[in-house]
N, C-alpha and C. Protein backbone atom coordinates (compact mmCIF):
# COMPACT_ATOMS: atom_id res chain seq x y z
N UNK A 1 53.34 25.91 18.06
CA UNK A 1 52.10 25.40 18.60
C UNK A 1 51.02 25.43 17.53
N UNK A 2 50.25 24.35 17.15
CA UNK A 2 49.32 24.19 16.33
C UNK A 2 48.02 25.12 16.90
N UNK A 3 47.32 25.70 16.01
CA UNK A 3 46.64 26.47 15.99
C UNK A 3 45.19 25.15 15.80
N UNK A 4 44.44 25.08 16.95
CA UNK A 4 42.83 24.47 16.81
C UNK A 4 42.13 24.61 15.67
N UNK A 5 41.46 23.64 15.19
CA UNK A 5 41.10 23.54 14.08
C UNK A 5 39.57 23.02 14.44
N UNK A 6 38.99 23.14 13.90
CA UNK A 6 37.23 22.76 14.07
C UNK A 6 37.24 21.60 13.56
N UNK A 7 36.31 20.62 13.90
CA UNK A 7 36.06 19.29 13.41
C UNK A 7 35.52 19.81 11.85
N UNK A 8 35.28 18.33 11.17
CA UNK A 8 34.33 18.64 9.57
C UNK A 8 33.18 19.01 9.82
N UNK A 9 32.55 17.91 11.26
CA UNK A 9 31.36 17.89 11.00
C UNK A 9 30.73 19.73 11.61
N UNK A 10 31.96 20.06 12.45
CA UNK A 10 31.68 21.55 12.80
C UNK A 10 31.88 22.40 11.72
N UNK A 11 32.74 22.08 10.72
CA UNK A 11 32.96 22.95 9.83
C UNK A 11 31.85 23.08 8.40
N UNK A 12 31.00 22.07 8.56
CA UNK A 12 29.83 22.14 7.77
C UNK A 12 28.73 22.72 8.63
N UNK A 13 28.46 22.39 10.22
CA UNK A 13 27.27 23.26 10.63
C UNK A 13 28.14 24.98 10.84
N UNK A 14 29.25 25.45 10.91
CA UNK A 14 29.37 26.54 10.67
C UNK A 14 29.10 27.33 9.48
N UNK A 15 29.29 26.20 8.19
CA UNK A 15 28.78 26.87 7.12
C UNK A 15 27.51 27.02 7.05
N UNK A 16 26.75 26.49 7.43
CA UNK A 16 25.13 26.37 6.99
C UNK A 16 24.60 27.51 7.87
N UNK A 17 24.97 27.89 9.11
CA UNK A 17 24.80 28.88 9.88
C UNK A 17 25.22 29.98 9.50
N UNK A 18 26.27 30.21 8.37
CA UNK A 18 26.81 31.17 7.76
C UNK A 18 25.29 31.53 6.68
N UNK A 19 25.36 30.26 5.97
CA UNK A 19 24.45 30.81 5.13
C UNK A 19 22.91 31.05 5.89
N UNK A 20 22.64 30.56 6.67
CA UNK A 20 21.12 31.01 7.02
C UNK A 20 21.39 32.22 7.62
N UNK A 21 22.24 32.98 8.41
CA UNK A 21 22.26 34.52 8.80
C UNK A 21 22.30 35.03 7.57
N UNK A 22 23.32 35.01 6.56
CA UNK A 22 22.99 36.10 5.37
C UNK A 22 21.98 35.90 4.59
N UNK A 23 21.19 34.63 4.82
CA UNK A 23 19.78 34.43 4.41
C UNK A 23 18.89 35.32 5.06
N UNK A 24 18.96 35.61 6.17
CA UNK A 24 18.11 36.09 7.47
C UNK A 24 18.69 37.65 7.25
N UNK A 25 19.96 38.13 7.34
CA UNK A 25 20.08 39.50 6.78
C UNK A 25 19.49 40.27 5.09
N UNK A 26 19.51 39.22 4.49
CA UNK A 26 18.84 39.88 3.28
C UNK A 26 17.37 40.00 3.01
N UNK A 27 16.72 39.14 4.20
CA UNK A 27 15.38 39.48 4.30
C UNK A 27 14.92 40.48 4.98
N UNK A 28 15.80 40.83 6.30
CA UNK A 28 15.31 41.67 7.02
C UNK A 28 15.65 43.20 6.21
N UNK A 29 17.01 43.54 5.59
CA UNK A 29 17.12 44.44 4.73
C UNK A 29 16.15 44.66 3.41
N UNK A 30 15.19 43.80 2.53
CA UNK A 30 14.44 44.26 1.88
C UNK A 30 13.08 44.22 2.43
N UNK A 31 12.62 43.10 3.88
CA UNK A 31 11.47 44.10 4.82
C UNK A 31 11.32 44.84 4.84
N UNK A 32 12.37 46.25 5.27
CA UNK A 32 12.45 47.37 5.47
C UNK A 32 11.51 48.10 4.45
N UNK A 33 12.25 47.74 3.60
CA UNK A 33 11.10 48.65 2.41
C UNK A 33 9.79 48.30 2.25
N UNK A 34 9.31 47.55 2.90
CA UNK A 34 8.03 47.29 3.22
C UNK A 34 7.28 47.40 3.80
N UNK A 35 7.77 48.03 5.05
CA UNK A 35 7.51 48.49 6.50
C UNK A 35 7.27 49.97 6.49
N UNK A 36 6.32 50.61 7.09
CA UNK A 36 5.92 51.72 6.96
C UNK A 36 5.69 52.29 8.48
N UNK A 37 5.82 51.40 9.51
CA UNK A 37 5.75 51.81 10.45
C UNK A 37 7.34 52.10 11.59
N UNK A 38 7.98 53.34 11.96
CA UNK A 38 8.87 53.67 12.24
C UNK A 38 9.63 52.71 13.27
N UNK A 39 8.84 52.50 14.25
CA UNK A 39 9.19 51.82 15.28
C UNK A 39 9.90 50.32 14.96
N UNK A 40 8.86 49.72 13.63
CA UNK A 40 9.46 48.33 13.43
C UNK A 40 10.27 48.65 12.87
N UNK A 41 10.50 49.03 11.69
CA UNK A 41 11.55 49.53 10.97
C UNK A 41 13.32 49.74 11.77
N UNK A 42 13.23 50.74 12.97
CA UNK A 42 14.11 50.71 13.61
C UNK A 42 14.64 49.53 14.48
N UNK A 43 13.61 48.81 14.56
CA UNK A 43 13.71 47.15 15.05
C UNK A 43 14.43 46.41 14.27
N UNK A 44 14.07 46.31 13.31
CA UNK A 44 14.75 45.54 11.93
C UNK A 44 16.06 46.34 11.50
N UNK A 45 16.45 47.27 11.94
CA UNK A 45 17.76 47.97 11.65
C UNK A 45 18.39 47.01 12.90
N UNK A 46 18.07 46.99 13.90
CA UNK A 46 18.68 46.68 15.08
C UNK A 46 19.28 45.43 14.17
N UNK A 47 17.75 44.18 13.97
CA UNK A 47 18.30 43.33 13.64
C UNK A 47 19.54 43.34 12.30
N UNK A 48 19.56 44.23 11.35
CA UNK A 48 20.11 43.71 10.51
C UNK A 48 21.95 44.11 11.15
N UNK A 49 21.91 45.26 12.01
CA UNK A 49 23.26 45.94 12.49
C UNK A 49 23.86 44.53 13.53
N UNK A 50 23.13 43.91 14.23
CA UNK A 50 23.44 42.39 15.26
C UNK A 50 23.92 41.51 13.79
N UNK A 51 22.91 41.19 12.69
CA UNK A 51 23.09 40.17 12.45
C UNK A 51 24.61 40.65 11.35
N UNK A 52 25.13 41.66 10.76
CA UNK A 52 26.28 42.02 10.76
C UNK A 52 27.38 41.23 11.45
N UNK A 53 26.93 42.08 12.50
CA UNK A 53 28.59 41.95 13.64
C UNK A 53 28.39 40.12 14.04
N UNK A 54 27.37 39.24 13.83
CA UNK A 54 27.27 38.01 14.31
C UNK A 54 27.98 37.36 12.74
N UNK A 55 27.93 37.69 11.61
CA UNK A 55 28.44 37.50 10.45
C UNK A 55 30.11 37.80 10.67
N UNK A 56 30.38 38.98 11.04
CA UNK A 56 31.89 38.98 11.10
C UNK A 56 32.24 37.93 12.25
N UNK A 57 31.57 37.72 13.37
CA UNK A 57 32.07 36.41 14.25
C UNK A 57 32.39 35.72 13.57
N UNK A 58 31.17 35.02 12.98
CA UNK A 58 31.79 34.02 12.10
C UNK A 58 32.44 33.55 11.38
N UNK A 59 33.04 34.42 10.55
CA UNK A 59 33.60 34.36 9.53
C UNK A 59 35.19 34.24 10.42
N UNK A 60 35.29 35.29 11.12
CA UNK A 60 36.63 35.25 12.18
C UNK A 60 36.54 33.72 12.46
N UNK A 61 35.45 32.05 12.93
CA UNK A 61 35.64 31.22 13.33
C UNK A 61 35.96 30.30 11.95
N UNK A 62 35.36 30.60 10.58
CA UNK A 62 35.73 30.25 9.86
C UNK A 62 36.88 29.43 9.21
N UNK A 63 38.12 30.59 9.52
CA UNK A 63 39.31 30.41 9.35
C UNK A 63 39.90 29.41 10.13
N UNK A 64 39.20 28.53 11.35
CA UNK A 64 39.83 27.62 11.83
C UNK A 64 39.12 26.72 10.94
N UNK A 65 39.02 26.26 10.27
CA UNK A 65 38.15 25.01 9.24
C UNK A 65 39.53 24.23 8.75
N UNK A 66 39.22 22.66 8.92
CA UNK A 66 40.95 22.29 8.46
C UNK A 66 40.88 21.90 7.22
N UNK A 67 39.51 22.38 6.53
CA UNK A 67 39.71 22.21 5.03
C UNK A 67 38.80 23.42 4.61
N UNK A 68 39.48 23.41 3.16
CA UNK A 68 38.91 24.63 2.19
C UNK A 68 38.48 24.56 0.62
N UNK A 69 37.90 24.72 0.06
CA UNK A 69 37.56 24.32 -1.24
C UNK A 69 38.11 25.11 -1.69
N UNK A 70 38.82 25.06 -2.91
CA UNK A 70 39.61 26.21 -4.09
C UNK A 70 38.12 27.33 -4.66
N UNK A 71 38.01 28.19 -5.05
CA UNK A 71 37.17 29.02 -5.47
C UNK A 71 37.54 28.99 -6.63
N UNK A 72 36.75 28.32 -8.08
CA UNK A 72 37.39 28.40 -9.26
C UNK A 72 37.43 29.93 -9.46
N UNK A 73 38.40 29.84 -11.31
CA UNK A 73 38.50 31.47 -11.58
C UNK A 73 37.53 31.67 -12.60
N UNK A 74 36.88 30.51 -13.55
CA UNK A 74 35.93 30.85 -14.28
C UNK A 74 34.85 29.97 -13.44
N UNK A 75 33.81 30.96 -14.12
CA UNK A 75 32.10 30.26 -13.36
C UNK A 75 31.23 29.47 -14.26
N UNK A 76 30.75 28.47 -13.92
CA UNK A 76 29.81 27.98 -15.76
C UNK A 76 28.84 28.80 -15.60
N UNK A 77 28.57 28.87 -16.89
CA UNK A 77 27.68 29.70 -17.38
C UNK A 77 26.16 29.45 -17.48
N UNK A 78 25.53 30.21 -16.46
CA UNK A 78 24.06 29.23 -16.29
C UNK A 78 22.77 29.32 -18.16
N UNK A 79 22.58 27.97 -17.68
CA UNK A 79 21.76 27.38 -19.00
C UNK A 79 20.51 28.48 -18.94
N UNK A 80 20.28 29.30 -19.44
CA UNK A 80 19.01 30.39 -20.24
C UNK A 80 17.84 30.04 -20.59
N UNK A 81 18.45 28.22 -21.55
CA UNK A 81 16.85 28.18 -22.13
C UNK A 81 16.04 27.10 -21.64
């Protein structure tokens, strides 16, 4: 039995949703250090511990994508000057 596969056009808004949560987790993790007041602080833990476990969802839906890009093994080397 074939295993469901997500459309393209689902498999590009899953990516972009991928990337705006770990966009949205790396802000709320260096907030923190900005935040001086306890209460928010523990708020923003909340959020960053949700937006975690909503990251591993995803990634679990990921794997139905019926295409995949190769991950090269070398990276170019970004231009400096």
């Amino acid at each position: 039995m074939n295993k469901p596969a997500l459309a393209p056009h689902e498999s590009i808004d899953l990516h972009e949703i991928l990337n705006f949560k770990t966009l949205c987790l790396a802000k709320s993790k260096l907030m923190q250090g900005l935040v001086f007041d306890q209460e928010l602080k523990d708020l923003m833990q909340k959020d960053v511990e949700q937006t975690l476990q909503a990251l591993q969802d995803l990634q679990a839906l990921y794997g139905q994508v019926p295409f995949q890009a190769p991950v090269p093994e070398s990276r170019p080397e970004p231009i400096i000057q």
